[in-house]
PDB file of N, CA and C in Angstrom:
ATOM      1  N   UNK A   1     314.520  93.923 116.923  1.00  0.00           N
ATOM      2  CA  UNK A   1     313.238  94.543 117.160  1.00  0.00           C
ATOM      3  C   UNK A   1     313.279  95.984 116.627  1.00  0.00           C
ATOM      4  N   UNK A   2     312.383  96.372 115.871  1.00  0.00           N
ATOM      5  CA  UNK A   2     312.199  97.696 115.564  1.00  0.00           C
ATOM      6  C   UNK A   2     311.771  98.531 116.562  1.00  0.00           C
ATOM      7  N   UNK A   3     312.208 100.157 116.549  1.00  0.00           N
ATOM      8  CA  UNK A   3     311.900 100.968 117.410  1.00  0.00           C
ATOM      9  C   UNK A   3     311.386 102.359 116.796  1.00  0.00           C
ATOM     10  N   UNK A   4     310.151 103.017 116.988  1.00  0.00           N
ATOM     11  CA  UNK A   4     309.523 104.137 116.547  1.00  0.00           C
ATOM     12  C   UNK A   4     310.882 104.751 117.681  1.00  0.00           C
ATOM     13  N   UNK A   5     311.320 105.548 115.972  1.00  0.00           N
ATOM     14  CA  UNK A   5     312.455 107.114 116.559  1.00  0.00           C
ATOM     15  C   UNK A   5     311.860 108.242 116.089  1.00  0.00           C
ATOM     16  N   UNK A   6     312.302 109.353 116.697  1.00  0.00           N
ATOM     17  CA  UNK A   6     312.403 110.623 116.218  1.00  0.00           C
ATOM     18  C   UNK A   6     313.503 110.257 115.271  1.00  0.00           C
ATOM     19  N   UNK A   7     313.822 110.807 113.818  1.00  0.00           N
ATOM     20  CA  UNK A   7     314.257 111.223 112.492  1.00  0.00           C
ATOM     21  C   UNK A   7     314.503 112.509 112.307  1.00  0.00           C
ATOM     22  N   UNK A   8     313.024 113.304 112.255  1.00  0.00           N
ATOM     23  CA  UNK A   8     313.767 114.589 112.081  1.00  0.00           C
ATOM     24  C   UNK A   8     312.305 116.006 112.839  1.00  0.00           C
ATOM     25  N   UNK A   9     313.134 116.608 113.121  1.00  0.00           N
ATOM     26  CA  UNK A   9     312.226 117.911 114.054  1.00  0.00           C
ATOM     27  C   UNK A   9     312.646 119.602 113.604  1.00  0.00           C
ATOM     28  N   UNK A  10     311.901 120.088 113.257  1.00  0.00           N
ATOM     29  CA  UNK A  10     311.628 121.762 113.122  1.00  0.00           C
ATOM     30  C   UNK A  10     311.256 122.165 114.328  1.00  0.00           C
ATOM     31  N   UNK A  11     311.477 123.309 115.071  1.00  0.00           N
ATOM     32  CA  UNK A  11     311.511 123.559 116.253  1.00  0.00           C
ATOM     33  C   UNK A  11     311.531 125.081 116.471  1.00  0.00           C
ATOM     34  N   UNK A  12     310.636 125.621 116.706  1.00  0.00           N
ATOM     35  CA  UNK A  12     310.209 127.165 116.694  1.00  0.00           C
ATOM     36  C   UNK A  12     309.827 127.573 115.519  1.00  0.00           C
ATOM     37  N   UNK A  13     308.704 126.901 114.739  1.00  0.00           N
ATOM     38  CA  UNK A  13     308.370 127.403 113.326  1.00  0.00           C
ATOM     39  C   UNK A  13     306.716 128.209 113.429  1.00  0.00           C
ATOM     40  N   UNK A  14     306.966 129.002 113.091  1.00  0.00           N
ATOM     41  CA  UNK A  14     305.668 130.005 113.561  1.00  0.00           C
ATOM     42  C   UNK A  14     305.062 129.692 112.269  1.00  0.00           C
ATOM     43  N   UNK A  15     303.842 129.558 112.664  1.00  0.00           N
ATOM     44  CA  UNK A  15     302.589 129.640 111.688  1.00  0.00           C
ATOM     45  C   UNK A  15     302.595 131.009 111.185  1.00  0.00           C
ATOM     46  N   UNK A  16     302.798 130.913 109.407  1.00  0.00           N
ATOM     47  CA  UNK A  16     302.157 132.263 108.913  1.00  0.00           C
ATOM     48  C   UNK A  16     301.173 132.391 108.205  1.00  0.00           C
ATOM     49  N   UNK A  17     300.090 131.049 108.208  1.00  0.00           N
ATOM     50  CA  UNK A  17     299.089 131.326 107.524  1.00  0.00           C
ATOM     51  C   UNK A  17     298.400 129.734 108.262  1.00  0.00           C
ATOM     52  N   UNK A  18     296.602 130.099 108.633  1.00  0.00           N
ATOM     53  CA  UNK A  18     295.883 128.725 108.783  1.00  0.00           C
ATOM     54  C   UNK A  18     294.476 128.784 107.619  1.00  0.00           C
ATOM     55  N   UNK A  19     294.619 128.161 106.492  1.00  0.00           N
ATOM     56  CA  UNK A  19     293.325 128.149 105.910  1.00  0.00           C
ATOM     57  C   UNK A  19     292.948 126.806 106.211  1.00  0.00           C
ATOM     58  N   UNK A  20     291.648 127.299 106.754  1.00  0.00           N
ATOM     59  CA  UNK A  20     290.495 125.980 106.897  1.00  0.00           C
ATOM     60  C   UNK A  20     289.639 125.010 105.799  1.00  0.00           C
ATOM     61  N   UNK A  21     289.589 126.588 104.359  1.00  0.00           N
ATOM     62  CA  UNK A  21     289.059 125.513 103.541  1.00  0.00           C
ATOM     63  C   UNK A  21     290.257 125.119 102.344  1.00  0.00           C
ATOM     64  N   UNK A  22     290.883 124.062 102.925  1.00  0.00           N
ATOM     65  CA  UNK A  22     291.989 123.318 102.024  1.00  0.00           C
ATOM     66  C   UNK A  22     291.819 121.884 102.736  1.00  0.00           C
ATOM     67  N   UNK A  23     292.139 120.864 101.674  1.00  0.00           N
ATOM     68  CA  UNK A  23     292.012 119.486 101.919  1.00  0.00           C
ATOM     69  C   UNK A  23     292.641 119.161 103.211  1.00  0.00           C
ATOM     70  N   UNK A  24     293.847 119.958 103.661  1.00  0.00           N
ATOM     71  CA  UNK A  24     294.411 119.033 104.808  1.00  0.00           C
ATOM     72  C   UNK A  24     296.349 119.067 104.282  1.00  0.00           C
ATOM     73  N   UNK A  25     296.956 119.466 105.577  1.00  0.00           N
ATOM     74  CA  UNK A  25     298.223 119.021 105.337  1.00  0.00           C
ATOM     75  C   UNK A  25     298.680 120.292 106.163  1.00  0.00           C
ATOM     76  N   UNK A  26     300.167 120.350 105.961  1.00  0.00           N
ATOM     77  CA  UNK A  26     300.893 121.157 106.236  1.00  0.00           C
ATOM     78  C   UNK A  26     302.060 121.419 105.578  1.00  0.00           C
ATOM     79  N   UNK A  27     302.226 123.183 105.463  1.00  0.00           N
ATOM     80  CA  UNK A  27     303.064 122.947 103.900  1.00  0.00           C
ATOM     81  C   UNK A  27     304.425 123.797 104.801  1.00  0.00           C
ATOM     82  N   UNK A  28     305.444 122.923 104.211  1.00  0.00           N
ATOM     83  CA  UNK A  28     306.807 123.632 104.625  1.00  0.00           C
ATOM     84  C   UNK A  28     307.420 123.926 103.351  1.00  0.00           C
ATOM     85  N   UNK A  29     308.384 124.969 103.844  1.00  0.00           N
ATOM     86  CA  UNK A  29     309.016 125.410 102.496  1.00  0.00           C
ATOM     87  C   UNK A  29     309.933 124.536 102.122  1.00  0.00           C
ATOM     88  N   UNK A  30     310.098 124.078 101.189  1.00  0.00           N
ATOM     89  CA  UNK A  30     311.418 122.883 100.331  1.00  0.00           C
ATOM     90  C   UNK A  30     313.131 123.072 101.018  1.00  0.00           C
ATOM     91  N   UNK A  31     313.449 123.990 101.354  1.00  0.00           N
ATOM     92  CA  UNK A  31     314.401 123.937 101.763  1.00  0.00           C
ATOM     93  C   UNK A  31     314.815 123.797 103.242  1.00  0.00           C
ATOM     94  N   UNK A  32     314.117 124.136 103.825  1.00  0.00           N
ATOM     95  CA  UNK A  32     313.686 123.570 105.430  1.00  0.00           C
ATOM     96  C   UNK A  32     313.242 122.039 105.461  1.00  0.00           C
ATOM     97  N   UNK A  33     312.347 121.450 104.670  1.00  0.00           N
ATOM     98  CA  UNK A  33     312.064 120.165 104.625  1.00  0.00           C
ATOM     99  C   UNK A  33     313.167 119.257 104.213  1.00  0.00           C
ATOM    100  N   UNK A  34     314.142 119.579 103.255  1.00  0.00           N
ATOM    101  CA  UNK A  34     315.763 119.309 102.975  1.00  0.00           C
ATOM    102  C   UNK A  34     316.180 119.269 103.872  1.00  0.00           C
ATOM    103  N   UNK A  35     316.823 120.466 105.165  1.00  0.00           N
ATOM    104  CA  UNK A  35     317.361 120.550 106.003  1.00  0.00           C
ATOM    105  C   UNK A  35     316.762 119.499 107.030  1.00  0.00           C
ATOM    106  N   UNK A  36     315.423 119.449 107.375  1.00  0.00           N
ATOM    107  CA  UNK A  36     315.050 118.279 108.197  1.00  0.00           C
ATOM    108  C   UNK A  36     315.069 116.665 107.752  1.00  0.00           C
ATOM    109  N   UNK A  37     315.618 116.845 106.527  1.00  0.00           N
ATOM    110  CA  UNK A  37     315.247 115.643 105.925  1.00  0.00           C
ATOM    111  C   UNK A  37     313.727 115.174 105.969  1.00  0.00           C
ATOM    112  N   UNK A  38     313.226 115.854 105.783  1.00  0.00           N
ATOM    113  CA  UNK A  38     311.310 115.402 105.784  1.00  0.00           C
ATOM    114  C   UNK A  38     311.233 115.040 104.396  1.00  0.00           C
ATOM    115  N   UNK A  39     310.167 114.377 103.708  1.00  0.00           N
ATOM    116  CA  UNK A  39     309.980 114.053 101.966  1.00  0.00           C
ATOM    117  C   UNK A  39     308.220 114.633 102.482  1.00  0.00           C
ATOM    118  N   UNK A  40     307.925 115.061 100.853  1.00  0.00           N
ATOM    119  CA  UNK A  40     306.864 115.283 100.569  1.00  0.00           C
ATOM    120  C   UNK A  40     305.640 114.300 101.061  1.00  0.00           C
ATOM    121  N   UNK A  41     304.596 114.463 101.863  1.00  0.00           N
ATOM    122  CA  UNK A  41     303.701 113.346 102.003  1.00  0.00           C
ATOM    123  C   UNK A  41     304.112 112.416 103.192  1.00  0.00           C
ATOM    124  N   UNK A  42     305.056 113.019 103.822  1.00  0.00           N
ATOM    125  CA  UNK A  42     305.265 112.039 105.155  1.00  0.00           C
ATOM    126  C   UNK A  42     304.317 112.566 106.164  1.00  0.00           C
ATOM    127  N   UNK A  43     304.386 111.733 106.909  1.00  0.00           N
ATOM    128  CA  UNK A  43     303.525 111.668 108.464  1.00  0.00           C
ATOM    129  C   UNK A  43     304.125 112.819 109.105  1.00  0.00           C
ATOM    130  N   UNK A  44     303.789 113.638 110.017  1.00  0.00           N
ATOM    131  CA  UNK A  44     304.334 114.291 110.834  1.00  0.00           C
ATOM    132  C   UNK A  44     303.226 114.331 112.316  1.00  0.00           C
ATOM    133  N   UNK A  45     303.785 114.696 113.647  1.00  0.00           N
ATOM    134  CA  UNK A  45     303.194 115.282 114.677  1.00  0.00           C
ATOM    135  C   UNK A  45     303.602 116.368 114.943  1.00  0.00           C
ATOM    136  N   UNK A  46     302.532 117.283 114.872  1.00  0.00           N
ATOM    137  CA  UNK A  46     302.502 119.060 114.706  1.00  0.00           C
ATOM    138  C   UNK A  46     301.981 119.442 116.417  1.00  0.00           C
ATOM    139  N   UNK A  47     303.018 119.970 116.968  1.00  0.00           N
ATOM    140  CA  UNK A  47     302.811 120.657 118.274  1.00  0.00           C
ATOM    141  C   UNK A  47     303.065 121.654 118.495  1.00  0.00           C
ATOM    142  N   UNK A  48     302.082 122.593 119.091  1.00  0.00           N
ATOM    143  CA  UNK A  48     301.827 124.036 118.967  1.00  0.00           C
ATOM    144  C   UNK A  48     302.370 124.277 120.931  1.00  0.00           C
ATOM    145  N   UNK A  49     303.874 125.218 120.380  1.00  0.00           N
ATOM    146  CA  UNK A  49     304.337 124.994 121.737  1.00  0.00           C
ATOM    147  C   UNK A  49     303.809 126.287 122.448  1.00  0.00           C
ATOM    148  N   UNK A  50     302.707 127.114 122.002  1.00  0.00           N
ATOM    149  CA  UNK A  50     301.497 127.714 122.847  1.00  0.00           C
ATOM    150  C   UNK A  50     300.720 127.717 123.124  1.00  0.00           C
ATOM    151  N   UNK A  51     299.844 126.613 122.599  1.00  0.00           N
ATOM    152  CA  UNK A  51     298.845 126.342 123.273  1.00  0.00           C
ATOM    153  C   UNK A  51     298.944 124.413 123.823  1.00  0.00           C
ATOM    154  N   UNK A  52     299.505 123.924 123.301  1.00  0.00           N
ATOM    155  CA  UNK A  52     299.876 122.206 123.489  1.00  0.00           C
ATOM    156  C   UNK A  52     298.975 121.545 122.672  1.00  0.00           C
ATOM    157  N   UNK A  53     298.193 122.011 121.494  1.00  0.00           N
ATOM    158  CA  UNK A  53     297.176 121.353 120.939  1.00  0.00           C
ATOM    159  C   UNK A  53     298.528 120.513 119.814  1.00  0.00           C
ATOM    160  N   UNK A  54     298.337 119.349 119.701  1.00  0.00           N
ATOM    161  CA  UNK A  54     298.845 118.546 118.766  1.00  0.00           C
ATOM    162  C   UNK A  54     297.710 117.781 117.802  1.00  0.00           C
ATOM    163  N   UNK A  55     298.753 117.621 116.930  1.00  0.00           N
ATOM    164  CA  UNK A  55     297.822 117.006 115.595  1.00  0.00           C
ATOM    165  C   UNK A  55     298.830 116.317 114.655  1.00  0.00           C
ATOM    166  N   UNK A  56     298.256 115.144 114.112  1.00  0.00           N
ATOM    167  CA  UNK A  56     298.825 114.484 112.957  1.00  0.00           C
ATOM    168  C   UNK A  56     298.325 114.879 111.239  1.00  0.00           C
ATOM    169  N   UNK A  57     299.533 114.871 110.855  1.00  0.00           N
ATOM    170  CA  UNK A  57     299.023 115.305 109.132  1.00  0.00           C
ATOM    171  C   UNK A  57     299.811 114.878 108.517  1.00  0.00           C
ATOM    172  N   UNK A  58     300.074 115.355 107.376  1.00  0.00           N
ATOM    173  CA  UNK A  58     301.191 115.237 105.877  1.00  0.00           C
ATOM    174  C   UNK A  58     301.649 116.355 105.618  1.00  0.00           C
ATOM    175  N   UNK A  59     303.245 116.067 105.127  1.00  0.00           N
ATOM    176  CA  UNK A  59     303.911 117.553 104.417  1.00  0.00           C
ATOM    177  C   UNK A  59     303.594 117.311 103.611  1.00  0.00           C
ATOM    178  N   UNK A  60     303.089 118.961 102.923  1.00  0.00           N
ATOM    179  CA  UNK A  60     303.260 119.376 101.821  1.00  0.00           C
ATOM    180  C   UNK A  60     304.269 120.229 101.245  1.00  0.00           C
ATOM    181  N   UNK A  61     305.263 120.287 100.136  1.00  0.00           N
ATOM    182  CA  UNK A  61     306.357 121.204  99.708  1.00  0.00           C
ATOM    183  C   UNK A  61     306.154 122.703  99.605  1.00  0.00           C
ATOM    184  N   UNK A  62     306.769 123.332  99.942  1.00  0.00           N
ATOM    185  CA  UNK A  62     305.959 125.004  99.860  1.00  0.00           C
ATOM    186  C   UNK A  62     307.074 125.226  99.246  1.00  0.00           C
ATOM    187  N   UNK A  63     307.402 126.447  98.706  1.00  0.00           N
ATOM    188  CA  UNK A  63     308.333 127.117  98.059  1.00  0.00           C
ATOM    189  C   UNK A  63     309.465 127.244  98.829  1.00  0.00           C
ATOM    190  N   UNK A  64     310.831 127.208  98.432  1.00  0.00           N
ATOM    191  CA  UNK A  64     311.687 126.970  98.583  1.00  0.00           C
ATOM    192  C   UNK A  64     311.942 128.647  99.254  1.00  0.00           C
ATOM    193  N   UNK A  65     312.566 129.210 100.317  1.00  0.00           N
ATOM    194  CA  UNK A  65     313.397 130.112 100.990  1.00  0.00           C
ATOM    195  C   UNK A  65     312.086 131.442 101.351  1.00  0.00           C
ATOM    196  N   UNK A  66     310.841 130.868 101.230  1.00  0.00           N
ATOM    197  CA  UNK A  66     309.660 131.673 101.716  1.00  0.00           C
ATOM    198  C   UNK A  66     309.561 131.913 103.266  1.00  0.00           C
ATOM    199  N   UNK A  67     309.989 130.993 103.749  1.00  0.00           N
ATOM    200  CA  UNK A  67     309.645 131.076 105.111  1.00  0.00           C
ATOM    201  C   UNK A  67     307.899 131.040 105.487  1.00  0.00           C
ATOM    202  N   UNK A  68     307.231 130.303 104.787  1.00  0.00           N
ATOM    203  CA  UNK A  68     305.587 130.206 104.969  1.00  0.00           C
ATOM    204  C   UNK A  68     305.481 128.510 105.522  1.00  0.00           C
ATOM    205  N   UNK A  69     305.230 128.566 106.341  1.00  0.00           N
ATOM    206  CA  UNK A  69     304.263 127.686 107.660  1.00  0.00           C
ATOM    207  C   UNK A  69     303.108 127.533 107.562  1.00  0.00           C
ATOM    208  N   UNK A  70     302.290 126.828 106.689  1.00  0.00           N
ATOM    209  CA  UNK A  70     300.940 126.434 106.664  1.00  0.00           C
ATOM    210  C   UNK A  70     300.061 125.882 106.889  1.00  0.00           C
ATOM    211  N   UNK A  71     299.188 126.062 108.112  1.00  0.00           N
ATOM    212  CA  UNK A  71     298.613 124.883 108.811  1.00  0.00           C
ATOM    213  C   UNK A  71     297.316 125.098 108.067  1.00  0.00           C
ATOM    214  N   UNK A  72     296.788 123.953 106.825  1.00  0.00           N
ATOM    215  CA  UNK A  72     295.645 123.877 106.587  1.00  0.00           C
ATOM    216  C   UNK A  72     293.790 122.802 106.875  1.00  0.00           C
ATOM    217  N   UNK A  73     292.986 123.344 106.232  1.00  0.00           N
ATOM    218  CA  UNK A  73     292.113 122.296 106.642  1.00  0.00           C
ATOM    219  C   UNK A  73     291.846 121.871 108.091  1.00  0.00           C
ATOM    220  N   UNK A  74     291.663 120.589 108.574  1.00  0.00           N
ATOM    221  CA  UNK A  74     290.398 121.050 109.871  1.00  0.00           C
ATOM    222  C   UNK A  74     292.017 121.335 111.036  1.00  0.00           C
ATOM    223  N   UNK A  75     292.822 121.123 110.980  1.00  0.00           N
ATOM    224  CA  UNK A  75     293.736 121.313 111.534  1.00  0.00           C
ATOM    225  C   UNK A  75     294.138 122.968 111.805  1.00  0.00           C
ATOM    226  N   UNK A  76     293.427 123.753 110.897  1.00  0.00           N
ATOM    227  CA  UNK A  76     293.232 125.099 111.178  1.00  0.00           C
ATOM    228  C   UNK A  76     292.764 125.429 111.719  1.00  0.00           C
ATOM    229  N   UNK A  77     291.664 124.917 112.761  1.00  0.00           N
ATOM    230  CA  UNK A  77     290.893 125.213 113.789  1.00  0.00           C
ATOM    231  C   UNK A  77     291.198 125.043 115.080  1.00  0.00           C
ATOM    232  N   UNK A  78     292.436 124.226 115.122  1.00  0.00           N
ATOM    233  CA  UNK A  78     293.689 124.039 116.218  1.00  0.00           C
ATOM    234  C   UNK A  78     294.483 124.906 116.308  1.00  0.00           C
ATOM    235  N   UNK A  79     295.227 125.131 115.595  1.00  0.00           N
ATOM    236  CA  UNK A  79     296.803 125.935 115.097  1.00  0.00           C
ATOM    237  C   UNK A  79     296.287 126.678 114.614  1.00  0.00           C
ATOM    238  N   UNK A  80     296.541 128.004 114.949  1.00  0.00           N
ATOM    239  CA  UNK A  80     296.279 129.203 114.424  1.00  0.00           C
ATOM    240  C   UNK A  80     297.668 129.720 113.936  1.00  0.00           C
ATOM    241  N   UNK A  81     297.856 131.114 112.834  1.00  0.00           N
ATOM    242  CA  UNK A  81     298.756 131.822 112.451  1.00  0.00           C
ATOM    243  C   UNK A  81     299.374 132.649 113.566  1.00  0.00           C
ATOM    244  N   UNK A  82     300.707 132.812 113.588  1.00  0.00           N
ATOM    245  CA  UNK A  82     301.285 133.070 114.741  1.00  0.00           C
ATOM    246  C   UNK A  82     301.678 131.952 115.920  1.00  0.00           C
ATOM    247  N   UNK A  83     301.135 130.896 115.835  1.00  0.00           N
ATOM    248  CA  UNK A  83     301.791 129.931 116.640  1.00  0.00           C
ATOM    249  C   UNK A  83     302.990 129.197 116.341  1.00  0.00           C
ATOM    250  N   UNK A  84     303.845 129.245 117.507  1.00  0.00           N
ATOM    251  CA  UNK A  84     305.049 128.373 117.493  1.00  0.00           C
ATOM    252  C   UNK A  84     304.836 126.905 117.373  1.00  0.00           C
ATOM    253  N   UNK A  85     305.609 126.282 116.810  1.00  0.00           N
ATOM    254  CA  UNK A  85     305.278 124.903 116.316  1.00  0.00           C
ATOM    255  C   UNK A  85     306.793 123.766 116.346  1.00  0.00           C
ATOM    256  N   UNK A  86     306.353 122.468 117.282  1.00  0.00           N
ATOM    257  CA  UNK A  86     307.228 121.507 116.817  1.00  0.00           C
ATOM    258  C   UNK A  86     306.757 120.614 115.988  1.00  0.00           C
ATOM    259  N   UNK A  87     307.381 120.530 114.642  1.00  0.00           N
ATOM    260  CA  UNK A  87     307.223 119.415 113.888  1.00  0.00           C
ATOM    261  C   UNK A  87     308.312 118.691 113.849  1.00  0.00           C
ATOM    262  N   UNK A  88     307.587 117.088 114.207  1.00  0.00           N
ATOM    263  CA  UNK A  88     308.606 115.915 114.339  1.00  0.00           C
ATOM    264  C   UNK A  88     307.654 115.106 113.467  1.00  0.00           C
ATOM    265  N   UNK A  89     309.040 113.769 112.872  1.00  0.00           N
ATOM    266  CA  UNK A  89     308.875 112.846 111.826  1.00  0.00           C
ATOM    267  C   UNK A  89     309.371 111.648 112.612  1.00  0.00           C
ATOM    268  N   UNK A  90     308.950 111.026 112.778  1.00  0.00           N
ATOM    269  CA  UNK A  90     309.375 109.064 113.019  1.00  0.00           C
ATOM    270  C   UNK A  90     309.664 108.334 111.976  1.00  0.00           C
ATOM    271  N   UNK A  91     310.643 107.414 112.757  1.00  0.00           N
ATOM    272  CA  UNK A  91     310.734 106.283 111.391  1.00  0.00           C
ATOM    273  C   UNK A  91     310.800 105.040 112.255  1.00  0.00           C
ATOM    274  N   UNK A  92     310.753 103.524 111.816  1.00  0.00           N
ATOM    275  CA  UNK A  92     311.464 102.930 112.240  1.00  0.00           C
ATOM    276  C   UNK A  92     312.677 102.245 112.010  1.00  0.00           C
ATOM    277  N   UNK A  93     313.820 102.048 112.686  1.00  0.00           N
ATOM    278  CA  UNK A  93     314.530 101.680 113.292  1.00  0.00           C
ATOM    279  C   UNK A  93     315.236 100.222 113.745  1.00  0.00           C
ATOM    280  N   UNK A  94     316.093  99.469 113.908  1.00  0.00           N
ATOM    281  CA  UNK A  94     316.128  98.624 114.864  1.00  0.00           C
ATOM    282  C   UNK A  94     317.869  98.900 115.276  1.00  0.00           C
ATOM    283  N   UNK A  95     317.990 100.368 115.068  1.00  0.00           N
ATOM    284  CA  UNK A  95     319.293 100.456 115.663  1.00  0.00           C
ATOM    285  C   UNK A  95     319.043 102.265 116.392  1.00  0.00           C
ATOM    286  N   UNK A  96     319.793 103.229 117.150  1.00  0.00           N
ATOM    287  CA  UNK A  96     319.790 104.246 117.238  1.00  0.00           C
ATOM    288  C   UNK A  96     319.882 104.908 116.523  1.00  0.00           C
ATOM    289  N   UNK A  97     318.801 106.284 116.291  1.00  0.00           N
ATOM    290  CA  UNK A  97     319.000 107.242 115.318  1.00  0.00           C
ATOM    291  C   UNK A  97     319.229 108.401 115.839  1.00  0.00           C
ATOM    292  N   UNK A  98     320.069 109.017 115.114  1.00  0.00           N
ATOM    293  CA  UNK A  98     320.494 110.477 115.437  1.00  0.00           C
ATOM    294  C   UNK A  98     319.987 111.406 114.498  1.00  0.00           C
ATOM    295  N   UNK A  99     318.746 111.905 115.432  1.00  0.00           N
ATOM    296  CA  UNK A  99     317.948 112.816 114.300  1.00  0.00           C
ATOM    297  C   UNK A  99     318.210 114.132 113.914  1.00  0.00           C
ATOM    298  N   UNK A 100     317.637 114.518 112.476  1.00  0.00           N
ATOM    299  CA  UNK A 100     318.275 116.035 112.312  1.00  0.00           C
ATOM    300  C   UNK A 100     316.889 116.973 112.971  1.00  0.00           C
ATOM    301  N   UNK A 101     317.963 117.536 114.029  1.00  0.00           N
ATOM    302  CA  UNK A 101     317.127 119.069 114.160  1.00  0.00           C
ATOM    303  C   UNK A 101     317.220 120.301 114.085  1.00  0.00           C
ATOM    304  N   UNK A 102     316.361 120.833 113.499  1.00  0.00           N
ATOM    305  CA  UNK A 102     316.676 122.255 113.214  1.00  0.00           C
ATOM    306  C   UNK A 102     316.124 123.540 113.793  1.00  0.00           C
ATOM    307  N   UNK A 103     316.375 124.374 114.130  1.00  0.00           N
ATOM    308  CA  UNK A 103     315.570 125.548 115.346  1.00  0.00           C
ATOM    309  C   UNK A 103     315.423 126.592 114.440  1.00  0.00           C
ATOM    310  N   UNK A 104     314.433 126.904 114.202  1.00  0.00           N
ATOM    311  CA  UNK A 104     314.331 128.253 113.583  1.00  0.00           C
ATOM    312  C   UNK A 104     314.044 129.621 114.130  1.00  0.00           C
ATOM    313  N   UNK A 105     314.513 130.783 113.807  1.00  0.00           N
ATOM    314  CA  UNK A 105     314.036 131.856 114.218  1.00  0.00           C
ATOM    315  C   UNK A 105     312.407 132.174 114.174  1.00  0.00           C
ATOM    316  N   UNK A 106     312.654 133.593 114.026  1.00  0.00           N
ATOM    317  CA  UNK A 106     311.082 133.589 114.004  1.00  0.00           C
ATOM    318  C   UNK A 106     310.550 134.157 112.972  1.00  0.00           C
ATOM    319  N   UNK A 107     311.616 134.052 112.178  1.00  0.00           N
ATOM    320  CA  UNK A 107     311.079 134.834 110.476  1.00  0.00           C
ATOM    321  C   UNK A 107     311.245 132.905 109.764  1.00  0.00           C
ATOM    322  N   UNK A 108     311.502 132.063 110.286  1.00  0.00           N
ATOM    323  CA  UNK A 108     311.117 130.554 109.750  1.00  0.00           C
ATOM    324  C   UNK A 108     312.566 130.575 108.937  1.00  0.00           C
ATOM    325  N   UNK A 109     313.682 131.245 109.934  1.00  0.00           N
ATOM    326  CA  UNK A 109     315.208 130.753 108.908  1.00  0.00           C
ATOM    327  C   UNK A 109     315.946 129.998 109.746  1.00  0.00           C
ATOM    328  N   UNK A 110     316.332 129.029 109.571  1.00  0.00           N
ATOM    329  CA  UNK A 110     317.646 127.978 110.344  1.00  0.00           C
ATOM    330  C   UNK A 110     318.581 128.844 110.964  1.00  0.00           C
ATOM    331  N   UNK A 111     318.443 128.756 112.545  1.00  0.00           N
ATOM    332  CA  UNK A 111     318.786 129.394 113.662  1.00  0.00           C
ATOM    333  C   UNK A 111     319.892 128.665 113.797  1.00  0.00           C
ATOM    334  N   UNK A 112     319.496 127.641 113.757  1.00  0.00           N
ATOM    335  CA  UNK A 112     321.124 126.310 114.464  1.00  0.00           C
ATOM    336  C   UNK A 112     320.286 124.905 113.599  1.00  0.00           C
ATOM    337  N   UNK A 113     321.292 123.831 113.146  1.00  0.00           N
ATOM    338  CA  UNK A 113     320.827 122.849 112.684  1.00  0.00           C
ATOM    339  C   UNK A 113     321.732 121.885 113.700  1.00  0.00           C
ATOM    340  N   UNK A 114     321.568 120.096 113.875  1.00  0.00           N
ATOM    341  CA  UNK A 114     322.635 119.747 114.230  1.00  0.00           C
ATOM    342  C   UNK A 114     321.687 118.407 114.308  1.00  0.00           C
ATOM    343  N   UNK A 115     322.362 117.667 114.967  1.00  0.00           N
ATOM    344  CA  UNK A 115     322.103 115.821 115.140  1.00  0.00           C
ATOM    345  C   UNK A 115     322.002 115.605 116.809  1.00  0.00           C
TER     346      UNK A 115
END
């Protein structure tokens, strides 16, 4: 039997920018999305661990060692700039997964990574 897992989670990633008029997504920088193992265009659930508003979207690749957090499109009207954020990825499964997570500071640099 297959099982929806957590895969992979970003964990204290502050929003540094919300534009509303963009198609939609959320853009992480390439080398953080590496570190989480996320791919371009995956599913994610985006939780804003200050206010609890959650939302589903897609990564988008942002530049590699920017540290920019981009919550765009109508999802900008949720998540504002300056909010702390968990982003988690699912997969399925039909065995246990040991997902990668990563904690970031608050300038959006890998605080601690681990499984």
């Amino acid at each position: 039997m297959l099982h929806q897992v957590l895969k992979s989670k970003l964990y204290k990633a502050v929003v540094t920018d919300s534009i509303v008029e963009y198609e939609g997504s959320i853009e992480i920088p390439r080398d953080l999305m590496e570190a989480a193992g996320l791919w371009e265009g995956e599913k994610v659930l985006v939780a804003s661990i200050d206010t609890a508003a959650r939302l589903e979207t897609y990564v988008l690749a942002g530049e590699a060692g920017t540290g920019r957090i981009l919550v765009n499109g109508g999802a900008a009207h949720r998540i504002k700039k300056g909010e702390r954020l968990t982003i988690m990825a699912f997969g399925l499964s039909d065995a246990p997964v040991m997902p990668k997570k990563i904690v970031l500071d608050s300038e959006n640099r890998i605080e601690r990574a681990g499984r």
